[in-house]
Protein backbone atom coordinates (compact mmCIF):
# COMPACT_ATOMS: atom_id res chain seq x y z
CA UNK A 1 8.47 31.93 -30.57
CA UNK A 2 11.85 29.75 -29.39
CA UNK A 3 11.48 27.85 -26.16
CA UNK A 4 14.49 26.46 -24.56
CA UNK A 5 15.35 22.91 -24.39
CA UNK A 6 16.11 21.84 -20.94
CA UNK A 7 19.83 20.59 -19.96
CA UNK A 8 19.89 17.23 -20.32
CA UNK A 9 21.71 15.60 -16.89
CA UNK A 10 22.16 12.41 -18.42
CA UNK A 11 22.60 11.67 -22.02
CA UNK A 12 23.03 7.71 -23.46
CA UNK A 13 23.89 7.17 -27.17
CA UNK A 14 24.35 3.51 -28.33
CA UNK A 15 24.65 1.76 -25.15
CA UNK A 16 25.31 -2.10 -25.02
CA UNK A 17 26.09 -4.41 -22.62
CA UNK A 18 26.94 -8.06 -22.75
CA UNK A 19 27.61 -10.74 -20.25
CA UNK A 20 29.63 -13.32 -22.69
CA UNK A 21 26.28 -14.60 -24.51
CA UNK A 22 24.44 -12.48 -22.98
CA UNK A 23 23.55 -9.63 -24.15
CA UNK A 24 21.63 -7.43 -20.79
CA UNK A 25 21.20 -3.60 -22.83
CA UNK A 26 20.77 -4.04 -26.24
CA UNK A 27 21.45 -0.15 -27.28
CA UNK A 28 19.57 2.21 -25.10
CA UNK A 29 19.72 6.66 -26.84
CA UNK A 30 17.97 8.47 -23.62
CA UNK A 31 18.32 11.82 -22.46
CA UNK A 32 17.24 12.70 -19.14
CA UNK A 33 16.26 16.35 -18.26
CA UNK A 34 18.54 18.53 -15.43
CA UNK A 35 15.74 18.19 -12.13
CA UNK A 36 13.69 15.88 -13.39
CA UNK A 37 12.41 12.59 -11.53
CA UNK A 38 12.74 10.00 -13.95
CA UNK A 39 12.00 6.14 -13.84
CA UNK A 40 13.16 2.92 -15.62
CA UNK A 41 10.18 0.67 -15.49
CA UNK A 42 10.41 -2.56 -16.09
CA UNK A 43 10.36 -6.77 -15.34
CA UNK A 44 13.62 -8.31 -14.32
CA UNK A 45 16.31 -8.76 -16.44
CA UNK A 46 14.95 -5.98 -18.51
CA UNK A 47 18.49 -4.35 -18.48
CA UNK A 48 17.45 -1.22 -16.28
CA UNK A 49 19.48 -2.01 -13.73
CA UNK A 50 22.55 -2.61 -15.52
CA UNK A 51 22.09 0.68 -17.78
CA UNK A 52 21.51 2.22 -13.72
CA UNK A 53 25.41 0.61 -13.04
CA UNK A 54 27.01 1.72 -15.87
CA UNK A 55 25.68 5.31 -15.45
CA UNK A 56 27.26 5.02 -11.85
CA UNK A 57 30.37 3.31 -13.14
CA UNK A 58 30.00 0.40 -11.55
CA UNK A 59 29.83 -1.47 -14.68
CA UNK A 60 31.85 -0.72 -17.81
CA UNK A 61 29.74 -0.37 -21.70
CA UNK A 62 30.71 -2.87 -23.98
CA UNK A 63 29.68 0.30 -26.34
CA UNK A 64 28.00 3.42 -25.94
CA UNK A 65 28.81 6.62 -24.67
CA UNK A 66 27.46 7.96 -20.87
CA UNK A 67 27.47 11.46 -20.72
CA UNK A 68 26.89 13.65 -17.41
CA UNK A 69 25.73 17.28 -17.62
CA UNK A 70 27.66 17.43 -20.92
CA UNK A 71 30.76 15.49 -19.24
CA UNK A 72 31.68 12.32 -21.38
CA UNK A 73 31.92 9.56 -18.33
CA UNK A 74 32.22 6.73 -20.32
CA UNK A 75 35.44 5.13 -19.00
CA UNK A 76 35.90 7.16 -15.25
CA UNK A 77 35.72 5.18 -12.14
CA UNK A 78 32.41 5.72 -10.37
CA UNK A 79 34.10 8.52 -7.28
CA UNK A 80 35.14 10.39 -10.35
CA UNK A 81 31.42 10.90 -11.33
CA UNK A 82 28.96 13.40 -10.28
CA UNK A 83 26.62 10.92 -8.86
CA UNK A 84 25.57 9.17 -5.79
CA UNK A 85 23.50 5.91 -5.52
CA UNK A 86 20.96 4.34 -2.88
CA UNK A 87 20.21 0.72 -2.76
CA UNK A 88 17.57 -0.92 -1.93
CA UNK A 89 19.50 -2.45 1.33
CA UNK A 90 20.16 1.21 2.54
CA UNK A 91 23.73 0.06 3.22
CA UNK A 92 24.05 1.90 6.06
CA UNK A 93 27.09 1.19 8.86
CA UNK A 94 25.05 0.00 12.38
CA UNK A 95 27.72 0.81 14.83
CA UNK A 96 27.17 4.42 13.48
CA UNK A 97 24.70 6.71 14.51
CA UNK A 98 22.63 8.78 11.78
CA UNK A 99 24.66 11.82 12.05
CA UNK A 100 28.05 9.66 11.54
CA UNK A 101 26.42 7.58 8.76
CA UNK A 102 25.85 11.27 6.96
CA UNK A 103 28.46 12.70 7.41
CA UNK A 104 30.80 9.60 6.52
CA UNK A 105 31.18 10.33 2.53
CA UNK A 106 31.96 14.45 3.71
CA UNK A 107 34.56 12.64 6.46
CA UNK A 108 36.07 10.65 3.64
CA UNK A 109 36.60 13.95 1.11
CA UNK A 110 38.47 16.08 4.40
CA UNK A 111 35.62 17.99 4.35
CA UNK A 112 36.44 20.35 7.82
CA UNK A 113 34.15 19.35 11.03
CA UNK A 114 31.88 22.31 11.24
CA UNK A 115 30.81 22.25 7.83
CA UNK A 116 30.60 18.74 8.05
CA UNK A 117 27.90 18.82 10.74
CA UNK A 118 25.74 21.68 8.92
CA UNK A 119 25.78 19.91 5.47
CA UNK A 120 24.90 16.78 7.83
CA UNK A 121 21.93 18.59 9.59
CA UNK A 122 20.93 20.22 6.56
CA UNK A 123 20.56 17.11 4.49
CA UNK A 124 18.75 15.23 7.42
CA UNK A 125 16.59 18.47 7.49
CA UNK A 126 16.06 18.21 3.72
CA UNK A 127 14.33 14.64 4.81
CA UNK A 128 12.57 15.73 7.72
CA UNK A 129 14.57 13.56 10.10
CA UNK A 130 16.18 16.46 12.80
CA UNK A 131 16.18 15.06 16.11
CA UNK A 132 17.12 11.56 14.97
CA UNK A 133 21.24 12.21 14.77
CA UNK A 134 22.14 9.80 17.58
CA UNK A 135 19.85 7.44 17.07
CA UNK A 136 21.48 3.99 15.53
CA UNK A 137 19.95 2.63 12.28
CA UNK A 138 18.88 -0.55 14.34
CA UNK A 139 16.70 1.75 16.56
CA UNK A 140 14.76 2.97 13.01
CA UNK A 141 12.14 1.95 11.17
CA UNK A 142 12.38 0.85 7.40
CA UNK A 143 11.30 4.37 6.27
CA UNK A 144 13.66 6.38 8.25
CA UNK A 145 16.20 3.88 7.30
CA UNK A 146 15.37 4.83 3.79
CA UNK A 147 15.49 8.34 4.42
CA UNK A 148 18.90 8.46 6.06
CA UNK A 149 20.60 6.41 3.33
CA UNK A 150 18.79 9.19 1.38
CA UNK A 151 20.35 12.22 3.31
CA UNK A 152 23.88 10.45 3.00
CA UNK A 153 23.36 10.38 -0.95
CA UNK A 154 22.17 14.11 -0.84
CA UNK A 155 24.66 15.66 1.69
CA UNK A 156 27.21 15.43 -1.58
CA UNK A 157 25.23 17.68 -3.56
CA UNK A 158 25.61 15.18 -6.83
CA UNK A 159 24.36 15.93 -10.09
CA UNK A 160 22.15 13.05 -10.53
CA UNK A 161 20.87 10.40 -8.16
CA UNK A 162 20.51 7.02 -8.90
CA UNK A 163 18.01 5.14 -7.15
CA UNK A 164 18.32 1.45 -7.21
CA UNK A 165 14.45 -0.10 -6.30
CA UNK A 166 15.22 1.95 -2.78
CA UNK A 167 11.56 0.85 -2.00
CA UNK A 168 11.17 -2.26 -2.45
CA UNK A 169 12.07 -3.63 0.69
CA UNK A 170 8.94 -1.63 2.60
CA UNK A 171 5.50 -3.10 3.06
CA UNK A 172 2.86 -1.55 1.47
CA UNK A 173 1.47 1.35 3.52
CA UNK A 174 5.02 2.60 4.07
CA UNK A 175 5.98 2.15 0.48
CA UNK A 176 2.88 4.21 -0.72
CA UNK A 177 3.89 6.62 1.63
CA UNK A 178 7.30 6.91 0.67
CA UNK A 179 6.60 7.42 -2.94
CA UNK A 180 4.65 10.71 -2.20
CA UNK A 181 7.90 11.52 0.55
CA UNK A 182 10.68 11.07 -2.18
CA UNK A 183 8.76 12.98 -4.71
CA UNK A 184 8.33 15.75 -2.67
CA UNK A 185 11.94 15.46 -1.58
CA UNK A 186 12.96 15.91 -5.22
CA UNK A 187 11.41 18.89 -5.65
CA UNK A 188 12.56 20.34 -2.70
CA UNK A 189 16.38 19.75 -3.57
CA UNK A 190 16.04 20.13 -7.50
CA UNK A 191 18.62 17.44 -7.92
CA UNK A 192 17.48 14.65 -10.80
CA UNK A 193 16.59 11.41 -9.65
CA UNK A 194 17.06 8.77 -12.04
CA UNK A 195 14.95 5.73 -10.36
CA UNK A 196 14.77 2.04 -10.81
CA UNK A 197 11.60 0.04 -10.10
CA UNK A 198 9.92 -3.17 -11.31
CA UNK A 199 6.35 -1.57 -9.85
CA UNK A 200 4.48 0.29 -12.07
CA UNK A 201 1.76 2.32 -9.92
CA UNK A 202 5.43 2.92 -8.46
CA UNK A 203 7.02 4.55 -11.68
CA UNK A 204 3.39 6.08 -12.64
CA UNK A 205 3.04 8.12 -9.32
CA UNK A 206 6.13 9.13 -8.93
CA UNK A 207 7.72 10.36 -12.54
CA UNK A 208 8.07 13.16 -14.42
CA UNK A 209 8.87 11.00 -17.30
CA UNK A 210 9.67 7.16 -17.55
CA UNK A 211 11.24 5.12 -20.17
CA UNK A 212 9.75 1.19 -20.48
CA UNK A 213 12.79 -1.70 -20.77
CA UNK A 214 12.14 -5.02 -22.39
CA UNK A 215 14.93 -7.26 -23.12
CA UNK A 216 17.43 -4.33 -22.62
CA UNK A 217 15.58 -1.69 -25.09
CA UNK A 218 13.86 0.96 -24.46
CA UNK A 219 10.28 0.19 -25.88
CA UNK A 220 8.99 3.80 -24.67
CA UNK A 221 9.49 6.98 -23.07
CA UNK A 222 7.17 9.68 -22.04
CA UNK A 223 5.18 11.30 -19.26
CA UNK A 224 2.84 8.98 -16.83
CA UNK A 225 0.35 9.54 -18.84
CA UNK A 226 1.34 9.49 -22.10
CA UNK A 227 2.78 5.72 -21.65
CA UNK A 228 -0.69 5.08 -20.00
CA UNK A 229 -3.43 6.31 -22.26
CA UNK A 230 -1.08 5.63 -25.32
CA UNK A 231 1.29 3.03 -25.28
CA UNK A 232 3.46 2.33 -27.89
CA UNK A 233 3.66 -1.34 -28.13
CA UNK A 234 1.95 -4.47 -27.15
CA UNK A 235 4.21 -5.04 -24.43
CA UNK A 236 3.81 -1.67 -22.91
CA UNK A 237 -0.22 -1.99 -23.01
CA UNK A 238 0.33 -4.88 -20.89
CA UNK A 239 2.80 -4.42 -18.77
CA UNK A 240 1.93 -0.94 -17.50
CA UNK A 241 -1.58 -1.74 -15.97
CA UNK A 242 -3.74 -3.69 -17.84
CA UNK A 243 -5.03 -3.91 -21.13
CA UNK A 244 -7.70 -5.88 -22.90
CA UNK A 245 -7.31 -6.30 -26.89
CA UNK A 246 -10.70 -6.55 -28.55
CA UNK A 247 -10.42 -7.54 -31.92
CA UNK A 248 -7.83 -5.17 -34.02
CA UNK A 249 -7.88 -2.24 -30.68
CA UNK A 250 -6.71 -1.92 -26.98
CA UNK A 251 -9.10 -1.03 -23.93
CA UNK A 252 -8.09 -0.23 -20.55
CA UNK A 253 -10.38 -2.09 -18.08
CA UNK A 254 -11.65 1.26 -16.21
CA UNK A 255 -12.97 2.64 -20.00
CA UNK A 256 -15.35 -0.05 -20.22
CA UNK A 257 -18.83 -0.36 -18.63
CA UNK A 258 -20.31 -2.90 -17.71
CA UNK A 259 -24.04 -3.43 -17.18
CA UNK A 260 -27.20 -6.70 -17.46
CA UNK A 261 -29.11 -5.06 -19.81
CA UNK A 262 -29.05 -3.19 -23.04
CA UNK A 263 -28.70 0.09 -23.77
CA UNK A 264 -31.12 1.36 -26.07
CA UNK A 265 -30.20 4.85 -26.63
CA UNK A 266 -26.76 4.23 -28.08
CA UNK A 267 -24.36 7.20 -27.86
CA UNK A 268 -22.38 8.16 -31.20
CA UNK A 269 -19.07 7.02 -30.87
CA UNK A 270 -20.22 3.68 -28.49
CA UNK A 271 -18.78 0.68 -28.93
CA UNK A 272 -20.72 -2.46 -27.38
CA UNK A 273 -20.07 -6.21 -26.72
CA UNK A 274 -21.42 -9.23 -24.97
CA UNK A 275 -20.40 -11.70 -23.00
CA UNK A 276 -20.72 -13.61 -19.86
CA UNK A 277 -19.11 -12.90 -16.41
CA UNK A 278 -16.31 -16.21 -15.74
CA UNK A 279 -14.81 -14.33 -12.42
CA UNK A 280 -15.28 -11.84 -10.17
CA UNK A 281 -12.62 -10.63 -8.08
CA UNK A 282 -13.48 -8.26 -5.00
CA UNK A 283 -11.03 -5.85 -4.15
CA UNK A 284 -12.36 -3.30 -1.94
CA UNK A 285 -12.11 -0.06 -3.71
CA UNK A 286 -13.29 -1.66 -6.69
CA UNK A 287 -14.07 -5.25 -8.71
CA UNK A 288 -12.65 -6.52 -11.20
CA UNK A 289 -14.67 -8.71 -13.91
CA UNK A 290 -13.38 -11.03 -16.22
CA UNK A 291 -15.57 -11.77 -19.09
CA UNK A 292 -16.27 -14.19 -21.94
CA UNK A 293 -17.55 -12.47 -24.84
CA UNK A 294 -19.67 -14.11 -27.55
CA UNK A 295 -17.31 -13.38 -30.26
CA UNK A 296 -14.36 -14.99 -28.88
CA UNK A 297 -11.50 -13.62 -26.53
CA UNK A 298 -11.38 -12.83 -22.79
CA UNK A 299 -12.09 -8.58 -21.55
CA UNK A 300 -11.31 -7.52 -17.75
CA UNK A 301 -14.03 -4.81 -16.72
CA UNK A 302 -12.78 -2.46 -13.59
CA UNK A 303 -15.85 -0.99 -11.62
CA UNK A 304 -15.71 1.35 -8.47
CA UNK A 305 -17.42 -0.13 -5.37
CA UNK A 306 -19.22 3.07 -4.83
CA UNK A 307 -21.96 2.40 -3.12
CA UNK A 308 -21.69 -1.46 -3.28
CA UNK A 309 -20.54 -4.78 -1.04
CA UNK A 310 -18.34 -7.69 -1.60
CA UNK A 311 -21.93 -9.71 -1.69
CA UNK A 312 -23.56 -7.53 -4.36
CA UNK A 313 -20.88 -7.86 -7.00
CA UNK A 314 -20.71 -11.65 -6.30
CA UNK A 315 -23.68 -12.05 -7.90
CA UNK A 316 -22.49 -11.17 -11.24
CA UNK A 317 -20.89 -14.48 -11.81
CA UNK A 318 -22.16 -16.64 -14.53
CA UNK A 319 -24.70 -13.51 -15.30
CA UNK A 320 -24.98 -12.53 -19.38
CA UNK A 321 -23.99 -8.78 -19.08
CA UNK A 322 -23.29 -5.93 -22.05
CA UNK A 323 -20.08 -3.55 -22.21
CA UNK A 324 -19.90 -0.65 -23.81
CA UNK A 325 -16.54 1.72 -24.10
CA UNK A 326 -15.97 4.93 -26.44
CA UNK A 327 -13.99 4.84 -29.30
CA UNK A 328 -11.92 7.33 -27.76
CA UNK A 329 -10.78 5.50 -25.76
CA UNK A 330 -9.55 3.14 -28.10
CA UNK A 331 -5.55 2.70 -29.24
CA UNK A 332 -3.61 0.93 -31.02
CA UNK A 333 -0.48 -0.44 -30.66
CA UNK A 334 2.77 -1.86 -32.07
CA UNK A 335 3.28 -5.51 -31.62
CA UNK A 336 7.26 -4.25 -31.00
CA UNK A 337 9.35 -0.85 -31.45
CA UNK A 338 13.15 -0.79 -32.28
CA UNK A 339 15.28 1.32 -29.58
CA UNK A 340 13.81 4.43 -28.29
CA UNK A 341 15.15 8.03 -28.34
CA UNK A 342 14.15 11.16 -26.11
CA UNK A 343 15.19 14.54 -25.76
């Protein structure tokens, strides 16, 4: 049976950037799918952001090739792209109201007045912000903010948007919500989102797919949960959530159970250690337990706090306990991987 490949929005092929010494993307092949949300995850200086500027031509390749929807965009200035960018500032002009502020890129192409105002009011639609068009972005909160730089970026209709940490300036409750808002955004407009972010419950939540930088290379790329339950290399074990390394194999802390006393009826498959709780850390929906095993090495246990208090699990400290994982849910990974390539 032949399945169709998807359009690929954005393909990379060989592309480097250096800052004198410096070299900030070290070769980076990606393709990224036509409607897809896709992250780059990863720590600063990681070169995600600067492979992010050179897609939007704000930065030039010192090789490579940036190709958009099949267009080679290599060397075009960034209005002669078919892409828009939001920041993480929102960069939005305060003496204009949110209508002006969405309509301004439209104002700037001669786009006529009337169709001006319903690509405006369908793009502040598309965000669920009607009603707010003469409000001022000083009389906003951070999340309408957010979505009214969004709207501007939208009301263009661009092939791919590029989505610099737009987050990241939130707190925490609005930033959670935001993650589900954009997402459902996306799918609602079926443009690709190509999205930048140092937070990885961030990239996990939100992606279709997500590629992993390290010292401007991609070390992996695959769904959320691919890059979770099997990551490639050492880095990506622990820099995507957490990951303990017991002897030659990885563990994620919520695979492994902890408990004070043996099990006796061991399950085929089991694998068990010992050890002694150092710390217990209590945070609400669940604890975290950091253990010294007998063999040598450190292990972080995660439990749920289902039908326990702060109190209760403090009394695990200093306490010899057993843990006990499947083998399943063992992997094992790369210590580091050469540039990565998807399709």
């Amino acid at each position: 049976m032949f399945f169709a490949m998807p359009d690929v929005a954005v393909r990379l092929r060989g592309l480097r950037k250096s800052f004198g010494p410096i070299e900030a993307v070290a070769g980076v092949d990606l393709d990224i799918h036509d409607g897809e949300f896709f992250s780059m995850l990863g720590p600063s200086g990681s070169g995600k952001t600067t492979v992010l500027r050179m897609i939007a031509g704000f930065e030039q390749p010192t090789a490579g090739a940036i190709d958009l929807a099949g267009r080679d965009v290599t060397r075009l200035a960034p209005f002669d792209r078919d892409v828009n960018t939001v920041f993480q500032d929102y960069a939005l002009f305060p003496h204009m109201n949110v209508l002006q502020n969405v309509e301004y890129g439209l104002k700037a192409k001669r786009v006529p007045k009337t169709r001006r105002r319903e690509l405006a009011a369908e793009a502040l639609r598309s965000v669920r912000l009607e009603g707010f068009e003469a409000r001022k972005p000083g009389q906003l909160s951070g999340g309408q903010r957010q979505r009214v730089a969004l709207a501007r970026a939208l009301v263009n209709e661009p092939k791919v948007l590029l989505l610099d940490e737009p987050l990241g300036a939130l707190d925490l409750k609005l930033r959670e919500e935001m993650q589900v808002e954009l997402k459902a955004i996306q799918r609602r407009v079926g443009i690709t989102f190509l999205f930048v972010t140092h937070d990885q419950e961030e990239a996990l939540t939100m992606s279709d797919r997500l590629a992993v930088f390290d010292r401007g290379r991609v070390e992996q790329v695959g769904t959320p949960a691919e890059v979770y339950e099997r990551p490639a290399t050492a880095f990506v074990a622990g820099f995507v959530g957490t990951s303990n390394r017991i002897g030659d194999v990885w563990v994620r802390p919520e695979k492994i159970h902890l408990a004070t006393d043996r099990h006796t009826d061991r399950q085929e498959g089991e694998r068990h250690a010992a050890g002694t709780v150092a710390e217990v850390v209590y945070a609400g929906a669940v604890t975290r337990f950091v253990v010294d095993l007998e063999d040598g090495g450190r292990v972080v246990a995660l439990q749920q706090n289902l039908q326990t208090s702060s109190m209760d699990v403090m009394r695990y400290r200093d306490v010899r306990v057993h843990l006990s994982w499947h083998a399943d849910h063992e992997f094992r990974v790369a210590e580091a991987a050469g540039p990565a390539q998807a399709s």
